[in-house]
N, C-alpha and C. Protein backbone atom coordinates (compact mmCIF):
# COMPACT_ATOMS: atom_id res chain seq x y z
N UNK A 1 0.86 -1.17 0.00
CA UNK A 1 0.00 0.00 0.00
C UNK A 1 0.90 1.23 0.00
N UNK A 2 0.67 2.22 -0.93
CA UNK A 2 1.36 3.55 -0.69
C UNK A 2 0.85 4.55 -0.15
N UNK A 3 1.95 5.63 -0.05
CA UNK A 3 1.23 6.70 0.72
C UNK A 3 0.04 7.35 0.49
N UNK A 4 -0.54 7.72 -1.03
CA UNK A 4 -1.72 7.93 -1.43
C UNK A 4 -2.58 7.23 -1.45
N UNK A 5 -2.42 5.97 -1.55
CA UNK A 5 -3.49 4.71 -1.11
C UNK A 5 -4.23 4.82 0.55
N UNK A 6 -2.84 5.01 1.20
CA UNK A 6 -3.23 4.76 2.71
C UNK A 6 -4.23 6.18 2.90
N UNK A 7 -2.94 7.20 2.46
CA UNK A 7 -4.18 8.67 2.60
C UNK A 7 -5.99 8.88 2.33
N UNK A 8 -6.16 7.55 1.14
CA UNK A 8 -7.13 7.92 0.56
C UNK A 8 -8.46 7.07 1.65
N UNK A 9 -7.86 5.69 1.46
CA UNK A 9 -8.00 4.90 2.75
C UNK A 9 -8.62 5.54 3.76
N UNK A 10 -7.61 6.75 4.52
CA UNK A 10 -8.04 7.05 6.22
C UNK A 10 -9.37 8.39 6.13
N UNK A 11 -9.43 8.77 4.59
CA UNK A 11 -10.41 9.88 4.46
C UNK A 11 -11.28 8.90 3.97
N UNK A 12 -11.78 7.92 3.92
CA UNK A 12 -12.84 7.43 3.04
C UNK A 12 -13.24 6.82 4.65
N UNK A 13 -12.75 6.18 5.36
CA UNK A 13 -13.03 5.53 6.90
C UNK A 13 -13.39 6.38 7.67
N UNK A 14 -12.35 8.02 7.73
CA UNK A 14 -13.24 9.01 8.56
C UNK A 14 -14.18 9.66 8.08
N UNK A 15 -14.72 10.02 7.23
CA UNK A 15 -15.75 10.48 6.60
C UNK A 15 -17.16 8.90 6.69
N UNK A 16 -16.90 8.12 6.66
CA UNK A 16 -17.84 6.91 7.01
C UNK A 16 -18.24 7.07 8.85
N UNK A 17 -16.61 7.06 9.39
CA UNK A 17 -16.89 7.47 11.21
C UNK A 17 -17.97 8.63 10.79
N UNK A 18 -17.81 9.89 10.20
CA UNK A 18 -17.93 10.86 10.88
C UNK A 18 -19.94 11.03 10.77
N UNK A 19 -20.11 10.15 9.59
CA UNK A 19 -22.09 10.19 9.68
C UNK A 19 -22.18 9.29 10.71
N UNK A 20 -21.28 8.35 11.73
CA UNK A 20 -21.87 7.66 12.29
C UNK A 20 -21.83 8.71 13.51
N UNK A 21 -20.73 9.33 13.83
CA UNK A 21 -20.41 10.25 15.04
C UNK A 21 -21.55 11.53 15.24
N UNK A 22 -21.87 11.66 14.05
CA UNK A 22 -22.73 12.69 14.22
C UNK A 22 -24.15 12.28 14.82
N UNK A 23 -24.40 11.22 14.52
CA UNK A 23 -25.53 10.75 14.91
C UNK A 23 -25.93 10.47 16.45
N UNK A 24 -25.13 10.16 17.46
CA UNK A 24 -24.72 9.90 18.48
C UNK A 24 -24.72 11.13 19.66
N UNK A 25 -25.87 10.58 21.23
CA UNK A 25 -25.68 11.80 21.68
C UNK A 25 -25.98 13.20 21.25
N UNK A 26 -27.08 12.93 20.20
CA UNK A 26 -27.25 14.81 19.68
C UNK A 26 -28.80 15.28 20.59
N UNK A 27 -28.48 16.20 20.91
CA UNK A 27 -29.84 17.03 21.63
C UNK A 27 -30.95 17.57 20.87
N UNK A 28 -31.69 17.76 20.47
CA UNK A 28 -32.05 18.59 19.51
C UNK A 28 -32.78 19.64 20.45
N UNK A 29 -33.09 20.87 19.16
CA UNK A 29 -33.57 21.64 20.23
C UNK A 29 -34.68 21.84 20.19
N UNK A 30 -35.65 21.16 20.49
CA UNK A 30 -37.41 20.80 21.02
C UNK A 30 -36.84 20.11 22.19
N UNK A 31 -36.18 19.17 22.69
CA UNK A 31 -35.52 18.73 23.52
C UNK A 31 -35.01 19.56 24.76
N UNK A 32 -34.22 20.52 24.03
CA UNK A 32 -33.64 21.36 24.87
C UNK A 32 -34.38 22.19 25.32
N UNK A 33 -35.69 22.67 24.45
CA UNK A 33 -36.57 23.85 24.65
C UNK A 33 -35.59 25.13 24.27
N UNK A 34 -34.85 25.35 23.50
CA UNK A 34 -34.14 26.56 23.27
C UNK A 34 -34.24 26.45 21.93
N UNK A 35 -35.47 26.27 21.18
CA UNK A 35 -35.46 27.04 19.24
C UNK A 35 -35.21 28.10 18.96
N UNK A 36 -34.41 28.41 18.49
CA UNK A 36 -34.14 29.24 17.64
C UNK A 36 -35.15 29.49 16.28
N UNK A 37 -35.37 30.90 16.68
CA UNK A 37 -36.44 30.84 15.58
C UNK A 37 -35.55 30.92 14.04
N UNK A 38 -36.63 30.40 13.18
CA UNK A 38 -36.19 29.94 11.78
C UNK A 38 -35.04 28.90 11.23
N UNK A 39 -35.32 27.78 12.35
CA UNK A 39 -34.40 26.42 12.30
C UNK A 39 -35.52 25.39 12.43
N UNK A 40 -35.57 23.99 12.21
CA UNK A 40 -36.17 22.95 12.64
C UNK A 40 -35.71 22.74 13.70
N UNK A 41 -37.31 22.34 14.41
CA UNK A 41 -36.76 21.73 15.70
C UNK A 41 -36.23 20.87 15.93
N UNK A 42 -35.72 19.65 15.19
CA UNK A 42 -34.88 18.57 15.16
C UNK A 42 -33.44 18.94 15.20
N UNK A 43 -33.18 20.48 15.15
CA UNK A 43 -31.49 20.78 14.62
C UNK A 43 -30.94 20.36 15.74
N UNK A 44 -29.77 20.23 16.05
CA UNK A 44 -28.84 19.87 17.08
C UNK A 44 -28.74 21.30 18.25
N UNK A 45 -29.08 21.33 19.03
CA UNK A 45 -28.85 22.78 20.11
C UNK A 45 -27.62 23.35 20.39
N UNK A 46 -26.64 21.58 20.27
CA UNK A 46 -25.53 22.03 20.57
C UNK A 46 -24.30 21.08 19.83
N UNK A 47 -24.01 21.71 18.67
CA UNK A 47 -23.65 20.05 17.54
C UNK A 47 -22.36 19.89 18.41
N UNK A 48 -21.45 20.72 18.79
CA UNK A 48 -19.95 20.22 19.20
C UNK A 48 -19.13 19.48 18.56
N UNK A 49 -18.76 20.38 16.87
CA UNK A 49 -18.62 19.92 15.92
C UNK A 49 -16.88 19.67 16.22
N UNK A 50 -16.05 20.04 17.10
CA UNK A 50 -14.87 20.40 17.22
C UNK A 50 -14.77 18.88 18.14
N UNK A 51 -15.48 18.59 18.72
CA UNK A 51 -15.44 17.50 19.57
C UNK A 51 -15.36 16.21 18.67
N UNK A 52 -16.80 16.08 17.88
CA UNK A 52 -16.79 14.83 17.25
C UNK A 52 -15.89 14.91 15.92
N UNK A 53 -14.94 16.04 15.45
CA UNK A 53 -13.77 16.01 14.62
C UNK A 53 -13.52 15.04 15.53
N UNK A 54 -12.83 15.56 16.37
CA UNK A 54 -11.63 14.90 17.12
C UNK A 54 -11.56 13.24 17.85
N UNK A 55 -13.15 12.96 18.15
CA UNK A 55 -13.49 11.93 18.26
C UNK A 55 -13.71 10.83 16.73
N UNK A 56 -14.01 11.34 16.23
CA UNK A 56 -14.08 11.15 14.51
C UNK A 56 -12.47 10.36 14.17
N UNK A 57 -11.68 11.43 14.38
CA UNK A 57 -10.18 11.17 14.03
C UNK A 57 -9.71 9.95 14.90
N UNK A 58 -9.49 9.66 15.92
CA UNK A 58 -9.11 8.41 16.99
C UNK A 58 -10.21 7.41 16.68
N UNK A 59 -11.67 7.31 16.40
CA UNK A 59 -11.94 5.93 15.67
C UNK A 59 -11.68 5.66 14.49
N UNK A 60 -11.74 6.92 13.58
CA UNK A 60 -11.33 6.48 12.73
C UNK A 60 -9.44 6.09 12.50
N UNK A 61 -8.84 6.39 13.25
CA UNK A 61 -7.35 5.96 12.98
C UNK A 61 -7.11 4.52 13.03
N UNK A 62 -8.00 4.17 14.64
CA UNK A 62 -7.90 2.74 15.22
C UNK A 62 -8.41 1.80 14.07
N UNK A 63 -9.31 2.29 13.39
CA UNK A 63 -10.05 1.43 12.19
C UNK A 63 -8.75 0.65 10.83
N UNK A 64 -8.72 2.53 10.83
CA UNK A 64 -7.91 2.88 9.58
C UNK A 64 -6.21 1.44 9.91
N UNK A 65 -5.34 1.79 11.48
CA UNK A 65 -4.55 1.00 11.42
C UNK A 65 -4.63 -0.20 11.29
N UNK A 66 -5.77 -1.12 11.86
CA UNK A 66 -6.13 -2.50 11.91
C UNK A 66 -5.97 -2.84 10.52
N UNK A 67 -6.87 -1.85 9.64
CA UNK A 67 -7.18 -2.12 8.25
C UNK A 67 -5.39 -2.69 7.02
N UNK A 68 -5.06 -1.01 7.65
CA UNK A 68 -3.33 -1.17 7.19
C UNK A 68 -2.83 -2.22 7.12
N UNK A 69 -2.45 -2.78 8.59
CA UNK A 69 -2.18 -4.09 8.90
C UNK A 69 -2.30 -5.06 8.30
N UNK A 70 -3.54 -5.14 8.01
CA UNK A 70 -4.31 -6.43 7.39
C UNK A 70 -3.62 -6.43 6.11
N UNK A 71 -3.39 -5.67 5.39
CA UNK A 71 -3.16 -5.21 4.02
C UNK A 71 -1.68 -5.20 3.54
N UNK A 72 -0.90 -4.37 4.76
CA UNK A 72 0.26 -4.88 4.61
C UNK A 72 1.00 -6.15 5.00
N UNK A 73 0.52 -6.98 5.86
CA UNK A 73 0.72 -8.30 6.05
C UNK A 73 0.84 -9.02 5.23
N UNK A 74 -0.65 -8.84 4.42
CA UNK A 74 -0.88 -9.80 3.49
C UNK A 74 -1.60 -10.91 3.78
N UNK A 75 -2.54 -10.46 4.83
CA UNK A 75 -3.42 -11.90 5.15
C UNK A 75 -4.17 -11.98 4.41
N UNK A 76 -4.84 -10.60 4.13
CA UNK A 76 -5.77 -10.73 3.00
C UNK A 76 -5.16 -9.90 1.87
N UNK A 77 -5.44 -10.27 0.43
CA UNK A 77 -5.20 -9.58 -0.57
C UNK A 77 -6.08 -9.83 -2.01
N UNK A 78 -6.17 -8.59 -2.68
CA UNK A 78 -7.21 -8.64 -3.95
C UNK A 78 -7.74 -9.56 -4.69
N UNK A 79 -6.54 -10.83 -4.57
CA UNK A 79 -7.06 -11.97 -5.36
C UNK A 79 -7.65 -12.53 -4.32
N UNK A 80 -7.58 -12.44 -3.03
CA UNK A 80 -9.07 -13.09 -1.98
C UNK A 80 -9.72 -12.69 -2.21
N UNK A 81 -10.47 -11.52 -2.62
CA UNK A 81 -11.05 -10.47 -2.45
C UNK A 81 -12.20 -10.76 -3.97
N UNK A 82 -11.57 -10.59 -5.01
CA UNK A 82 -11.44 -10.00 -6.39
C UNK A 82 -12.49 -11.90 -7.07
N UNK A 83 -13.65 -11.77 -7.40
CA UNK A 83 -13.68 -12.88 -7.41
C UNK A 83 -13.91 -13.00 -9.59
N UNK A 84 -13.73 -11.74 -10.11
CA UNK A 84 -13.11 -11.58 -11.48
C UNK A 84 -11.79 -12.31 -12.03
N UNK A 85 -11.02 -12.06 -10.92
CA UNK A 85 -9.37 -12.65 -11.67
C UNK A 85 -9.33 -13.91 -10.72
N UNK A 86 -10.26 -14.44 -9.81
CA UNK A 86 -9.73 -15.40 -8.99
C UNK A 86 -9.67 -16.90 -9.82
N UNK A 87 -10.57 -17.18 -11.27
CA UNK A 87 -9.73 -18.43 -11.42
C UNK A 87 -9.51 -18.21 -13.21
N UNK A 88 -8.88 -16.30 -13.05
CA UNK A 88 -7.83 -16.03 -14.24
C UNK A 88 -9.06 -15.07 -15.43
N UNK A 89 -8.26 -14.56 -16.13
CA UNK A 89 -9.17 -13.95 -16.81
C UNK A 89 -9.77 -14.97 -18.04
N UNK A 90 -11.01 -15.14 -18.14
CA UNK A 90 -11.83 -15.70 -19.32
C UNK A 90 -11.45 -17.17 -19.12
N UNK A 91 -11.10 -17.73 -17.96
CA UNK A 91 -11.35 -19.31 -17.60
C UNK A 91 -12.74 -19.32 -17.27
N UNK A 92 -13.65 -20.16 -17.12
CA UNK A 92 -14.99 -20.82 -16.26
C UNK A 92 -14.28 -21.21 -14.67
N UNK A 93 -15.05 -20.95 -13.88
CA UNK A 93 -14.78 -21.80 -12.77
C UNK A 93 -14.74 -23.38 -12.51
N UNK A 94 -13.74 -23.92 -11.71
CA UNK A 94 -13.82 -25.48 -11.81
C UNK A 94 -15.20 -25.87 -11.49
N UNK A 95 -15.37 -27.24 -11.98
CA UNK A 95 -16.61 -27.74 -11.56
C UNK A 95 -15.89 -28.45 -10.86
């Protein structure tokens, strides 16, 4: 795996964390009783967008390294994966 691989990798995992992070723990404000007029009351009262970055970033790293691992090891690799080239291009599968 290279460096732009891995890069692309840890933004595609935190951006997946980050709709899950957002979801989690949100107040809304009908909840809170503090609307702001000309918002839905479902909006968040208090998103603490600086928080779930940062929480965002540490699951997603822990994800992201396991993943690495796996990849650079070589436990698993594309031809496990890949079930197009797995028995060659334009063979049939064994019977």
């Amino acid at each position: 795996m290279g460096v732009v691989t891995g890069i692309v990798l840890y933004a595609i995992i935190w951006f997946m964390t980050l709709l899950i992070v957002l979801q989690t723990n949100v107040v809304s404000q009908d909840e809170a009783g503090e609307r702001v007029k000309g918002t839905h009351g479902s909006a968040p009262a208090n998103p603490q967008l600086g928080k779930r970055f940062l929480v965002t970033s540490g699951i997603a790293f822990g994800i992201w390294a396991v993943i690495a691992a796996i990849i650079l090891s070589g436990a698993i690799t594309i031809d496990d994966i890949d079930l197009f080239t797995r028995f060659g291009m334009g063979s049939p599968p064994p019977e």
